[in-house]
PDB file of N, CA and C in Angstrom:
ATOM      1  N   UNK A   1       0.843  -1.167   0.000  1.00  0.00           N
ATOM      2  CA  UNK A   1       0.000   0.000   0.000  1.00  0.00           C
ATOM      3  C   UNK A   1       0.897   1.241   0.000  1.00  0.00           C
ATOM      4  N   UNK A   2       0.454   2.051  -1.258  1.00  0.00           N
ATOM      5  CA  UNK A   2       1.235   3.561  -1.164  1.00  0.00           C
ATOM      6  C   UNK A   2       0.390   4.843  -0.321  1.00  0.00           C
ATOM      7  N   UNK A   3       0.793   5.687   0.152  1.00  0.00           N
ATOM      8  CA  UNK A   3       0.180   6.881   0.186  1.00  0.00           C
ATOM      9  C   UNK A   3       1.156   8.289  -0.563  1.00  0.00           C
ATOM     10  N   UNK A   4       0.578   8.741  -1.810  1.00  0.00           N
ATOM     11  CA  UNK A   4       0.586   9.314  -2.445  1.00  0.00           C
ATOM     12  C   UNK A   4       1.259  10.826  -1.619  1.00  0.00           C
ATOM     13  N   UNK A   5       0.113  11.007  -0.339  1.00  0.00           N
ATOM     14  CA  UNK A   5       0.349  12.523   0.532  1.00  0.00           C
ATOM     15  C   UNK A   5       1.282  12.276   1.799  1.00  0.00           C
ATOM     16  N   UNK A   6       2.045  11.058   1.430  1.00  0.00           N
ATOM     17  CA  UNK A   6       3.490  11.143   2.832  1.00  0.00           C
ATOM     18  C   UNK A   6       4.481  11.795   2.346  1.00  0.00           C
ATOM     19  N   UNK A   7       5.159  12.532   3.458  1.00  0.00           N
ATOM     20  CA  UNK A   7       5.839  12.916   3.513  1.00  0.00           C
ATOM     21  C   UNK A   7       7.365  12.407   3.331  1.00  0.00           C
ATOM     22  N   UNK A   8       7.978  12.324   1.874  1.00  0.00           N
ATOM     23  CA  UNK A   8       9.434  11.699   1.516  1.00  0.00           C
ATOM     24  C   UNK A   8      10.624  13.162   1.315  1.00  0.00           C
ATOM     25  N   UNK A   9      11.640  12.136   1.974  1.00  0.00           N
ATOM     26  CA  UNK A   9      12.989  13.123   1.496  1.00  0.00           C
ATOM     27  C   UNK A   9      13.234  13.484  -0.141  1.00  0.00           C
ATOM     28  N   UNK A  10      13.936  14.734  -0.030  1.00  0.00           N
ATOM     29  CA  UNK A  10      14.151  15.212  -1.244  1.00  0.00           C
ATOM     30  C   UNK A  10      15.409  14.416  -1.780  1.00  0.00           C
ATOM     31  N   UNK A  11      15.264  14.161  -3.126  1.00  0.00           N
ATOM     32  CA  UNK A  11      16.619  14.171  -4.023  1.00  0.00           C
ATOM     33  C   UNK A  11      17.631  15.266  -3.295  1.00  0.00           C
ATOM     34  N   UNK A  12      19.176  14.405  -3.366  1.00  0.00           N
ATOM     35  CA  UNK A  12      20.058  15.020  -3.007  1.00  0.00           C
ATOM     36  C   UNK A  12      19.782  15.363  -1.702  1.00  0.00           C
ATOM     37  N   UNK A  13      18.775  15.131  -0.516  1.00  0.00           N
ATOM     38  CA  UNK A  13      19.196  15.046   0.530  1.00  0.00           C
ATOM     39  C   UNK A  13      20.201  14.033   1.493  1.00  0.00           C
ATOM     40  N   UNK A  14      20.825  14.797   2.375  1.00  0.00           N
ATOM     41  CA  UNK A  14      21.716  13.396   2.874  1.00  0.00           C
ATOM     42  C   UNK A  14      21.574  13.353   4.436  1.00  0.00           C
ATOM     43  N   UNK A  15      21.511  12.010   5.103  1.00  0.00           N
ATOM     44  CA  UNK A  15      21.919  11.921   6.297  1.00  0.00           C
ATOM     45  C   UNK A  15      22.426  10.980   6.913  1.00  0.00           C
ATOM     46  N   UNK A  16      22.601  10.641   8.038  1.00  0.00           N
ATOM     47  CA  UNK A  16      22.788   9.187   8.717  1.00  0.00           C
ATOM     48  C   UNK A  16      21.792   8.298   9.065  1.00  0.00           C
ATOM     49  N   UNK A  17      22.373   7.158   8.182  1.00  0.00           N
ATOM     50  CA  UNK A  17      21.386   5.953   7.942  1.00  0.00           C
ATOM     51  C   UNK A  17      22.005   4.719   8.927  1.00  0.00           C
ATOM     52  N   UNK A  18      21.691   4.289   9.845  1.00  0.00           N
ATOM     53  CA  UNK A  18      21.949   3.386  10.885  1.00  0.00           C
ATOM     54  C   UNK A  18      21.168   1.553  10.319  1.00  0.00           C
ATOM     55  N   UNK A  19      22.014   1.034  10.559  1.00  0.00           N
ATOM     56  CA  UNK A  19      22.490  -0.193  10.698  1.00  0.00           C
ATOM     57  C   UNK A  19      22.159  -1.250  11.583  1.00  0.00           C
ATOM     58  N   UNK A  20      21.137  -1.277  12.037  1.00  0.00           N
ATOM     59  CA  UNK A  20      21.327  -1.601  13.434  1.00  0.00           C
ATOM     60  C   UNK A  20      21.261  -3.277  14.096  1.00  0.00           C
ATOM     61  N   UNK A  21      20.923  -4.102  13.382  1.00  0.00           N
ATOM     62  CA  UNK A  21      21.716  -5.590  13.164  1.00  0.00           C
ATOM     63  C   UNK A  21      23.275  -5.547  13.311  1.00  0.00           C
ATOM     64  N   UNK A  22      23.835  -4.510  12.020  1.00  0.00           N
ATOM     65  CA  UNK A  22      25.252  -4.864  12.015  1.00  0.00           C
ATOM     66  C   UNK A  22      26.006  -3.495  12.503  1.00  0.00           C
ATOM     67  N   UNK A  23      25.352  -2.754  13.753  1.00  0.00           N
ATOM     68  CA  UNK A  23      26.226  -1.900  14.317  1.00  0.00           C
ATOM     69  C   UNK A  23      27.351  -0.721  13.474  1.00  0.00           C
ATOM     70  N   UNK A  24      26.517   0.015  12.288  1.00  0.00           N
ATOM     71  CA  UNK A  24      27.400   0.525  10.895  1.00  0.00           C
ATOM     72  C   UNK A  24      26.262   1.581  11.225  1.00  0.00           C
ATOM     73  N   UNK A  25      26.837   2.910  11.298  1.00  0.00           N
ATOM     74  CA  UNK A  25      26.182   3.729  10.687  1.00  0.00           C
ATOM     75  C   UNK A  25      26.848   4.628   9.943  1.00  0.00           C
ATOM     76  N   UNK A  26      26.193   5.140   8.733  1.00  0.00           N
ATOM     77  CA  UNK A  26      26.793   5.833   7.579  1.00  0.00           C
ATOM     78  C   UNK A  26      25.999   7.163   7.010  1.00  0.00           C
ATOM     79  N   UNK A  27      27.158   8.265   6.142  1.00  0.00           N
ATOM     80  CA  UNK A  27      25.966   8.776   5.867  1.00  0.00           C
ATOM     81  C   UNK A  27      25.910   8.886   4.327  1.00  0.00           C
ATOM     82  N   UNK A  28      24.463   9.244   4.261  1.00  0.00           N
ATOM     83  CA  UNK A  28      24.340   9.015   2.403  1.00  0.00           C
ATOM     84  C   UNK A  28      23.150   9.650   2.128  1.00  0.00           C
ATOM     85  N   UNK A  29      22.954   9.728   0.708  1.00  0.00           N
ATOM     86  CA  UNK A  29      22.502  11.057   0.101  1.00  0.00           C
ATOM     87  C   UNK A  29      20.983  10.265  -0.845  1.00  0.00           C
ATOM     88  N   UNK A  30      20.012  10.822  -0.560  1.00  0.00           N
ATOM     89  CA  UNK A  30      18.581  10.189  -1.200  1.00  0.00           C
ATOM     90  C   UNK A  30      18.836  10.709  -2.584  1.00  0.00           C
ATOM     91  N   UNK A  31      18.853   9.315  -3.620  1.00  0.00           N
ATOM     92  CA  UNK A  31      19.321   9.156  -5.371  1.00  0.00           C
ATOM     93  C   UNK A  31      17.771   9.258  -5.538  1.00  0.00           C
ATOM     94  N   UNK A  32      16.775   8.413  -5.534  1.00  0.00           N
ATOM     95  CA  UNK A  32      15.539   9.009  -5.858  1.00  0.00           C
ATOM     96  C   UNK A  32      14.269   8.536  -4.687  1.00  0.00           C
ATOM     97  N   UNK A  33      13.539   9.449  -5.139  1.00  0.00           N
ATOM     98  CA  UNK A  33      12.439   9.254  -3.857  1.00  0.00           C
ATOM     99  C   UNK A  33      11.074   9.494  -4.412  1.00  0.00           C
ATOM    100  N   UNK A  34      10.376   8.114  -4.639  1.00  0.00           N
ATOM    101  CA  UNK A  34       9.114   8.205  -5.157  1.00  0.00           C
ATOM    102  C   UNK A  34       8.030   7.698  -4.295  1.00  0.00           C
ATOM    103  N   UNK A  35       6.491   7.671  -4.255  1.00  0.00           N
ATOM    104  CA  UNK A  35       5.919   6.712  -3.339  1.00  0.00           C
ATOM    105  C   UNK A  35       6.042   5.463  -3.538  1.00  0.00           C
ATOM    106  N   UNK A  36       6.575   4.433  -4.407  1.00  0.00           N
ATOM    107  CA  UNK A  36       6.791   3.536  -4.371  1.00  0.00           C
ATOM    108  C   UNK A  36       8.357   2.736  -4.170  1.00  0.00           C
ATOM    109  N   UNK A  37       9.485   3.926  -3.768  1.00  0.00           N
ATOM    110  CA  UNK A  37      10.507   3.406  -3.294  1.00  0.00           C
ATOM    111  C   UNK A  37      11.524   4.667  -3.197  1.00  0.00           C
ATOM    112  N   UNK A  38      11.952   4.480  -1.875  1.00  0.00           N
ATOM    113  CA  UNK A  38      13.333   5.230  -1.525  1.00  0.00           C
ATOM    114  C   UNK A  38      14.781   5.011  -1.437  1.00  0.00           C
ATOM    115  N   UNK A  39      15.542   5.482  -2.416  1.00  0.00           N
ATOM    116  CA  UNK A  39      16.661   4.637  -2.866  1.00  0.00           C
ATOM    117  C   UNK A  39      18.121   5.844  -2.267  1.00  0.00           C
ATOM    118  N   UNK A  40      18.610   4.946  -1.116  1.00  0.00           N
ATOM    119  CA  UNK A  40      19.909   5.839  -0.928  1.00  0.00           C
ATOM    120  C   UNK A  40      21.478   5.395  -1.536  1.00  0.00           C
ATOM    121  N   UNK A  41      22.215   6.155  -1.482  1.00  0.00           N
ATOM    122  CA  UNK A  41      23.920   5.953  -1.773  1.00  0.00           C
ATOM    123  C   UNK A  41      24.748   6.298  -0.378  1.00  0.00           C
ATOM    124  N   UNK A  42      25.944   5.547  -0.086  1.00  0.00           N
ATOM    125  CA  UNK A  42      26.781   5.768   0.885  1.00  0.00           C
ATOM    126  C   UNK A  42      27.069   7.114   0.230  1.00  0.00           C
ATOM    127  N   UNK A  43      27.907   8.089   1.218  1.00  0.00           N
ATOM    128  CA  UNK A  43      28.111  10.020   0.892  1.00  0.00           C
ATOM    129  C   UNK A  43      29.425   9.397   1.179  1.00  0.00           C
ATOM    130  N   UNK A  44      30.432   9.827   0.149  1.00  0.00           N
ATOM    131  CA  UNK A  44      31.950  10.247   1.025  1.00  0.00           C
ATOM    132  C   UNK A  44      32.661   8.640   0.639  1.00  0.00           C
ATOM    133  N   UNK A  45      33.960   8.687   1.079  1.00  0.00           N
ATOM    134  CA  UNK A  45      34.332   7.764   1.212  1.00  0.00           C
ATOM    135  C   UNK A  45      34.496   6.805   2.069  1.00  0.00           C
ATOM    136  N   UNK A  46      34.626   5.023   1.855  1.00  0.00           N
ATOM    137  CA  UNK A  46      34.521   4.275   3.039  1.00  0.00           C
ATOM    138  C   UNK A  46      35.803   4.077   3.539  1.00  0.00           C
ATOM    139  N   UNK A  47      36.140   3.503   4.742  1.00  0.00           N
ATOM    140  CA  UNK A  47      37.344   3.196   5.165  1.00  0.00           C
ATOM    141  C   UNK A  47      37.095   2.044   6.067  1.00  0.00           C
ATOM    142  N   UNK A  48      37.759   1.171   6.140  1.00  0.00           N
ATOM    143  CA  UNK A  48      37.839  -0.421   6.446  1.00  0.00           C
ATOM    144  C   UNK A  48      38.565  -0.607   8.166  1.00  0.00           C
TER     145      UNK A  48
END
């Protein structure tokens, strides 16, 4: 089920997206945001 009038992040917004099974939190930037799916990218580079 969609709702059309919720409230989604903008393209090119970014923040910290938590992990919380595997104790990782990262931050990354919303690639697209429709009512039927919100798709993020890690921001920045990773380090091991």
């Amino acid at each position: 089920m969609t709702d059309p009038n919720a409230v989604r992040p903008e393209v090119s917004t970014s923040g910290d997206v938590t992990l919380v099974a595997r104790g990782i939190t990262v931050t990354a930037s919303v690639e697209v945001s429709t009512e039927f799916v919100i798709s993020v990218r890690p921001h920045g580079e990773g380090t091991a």
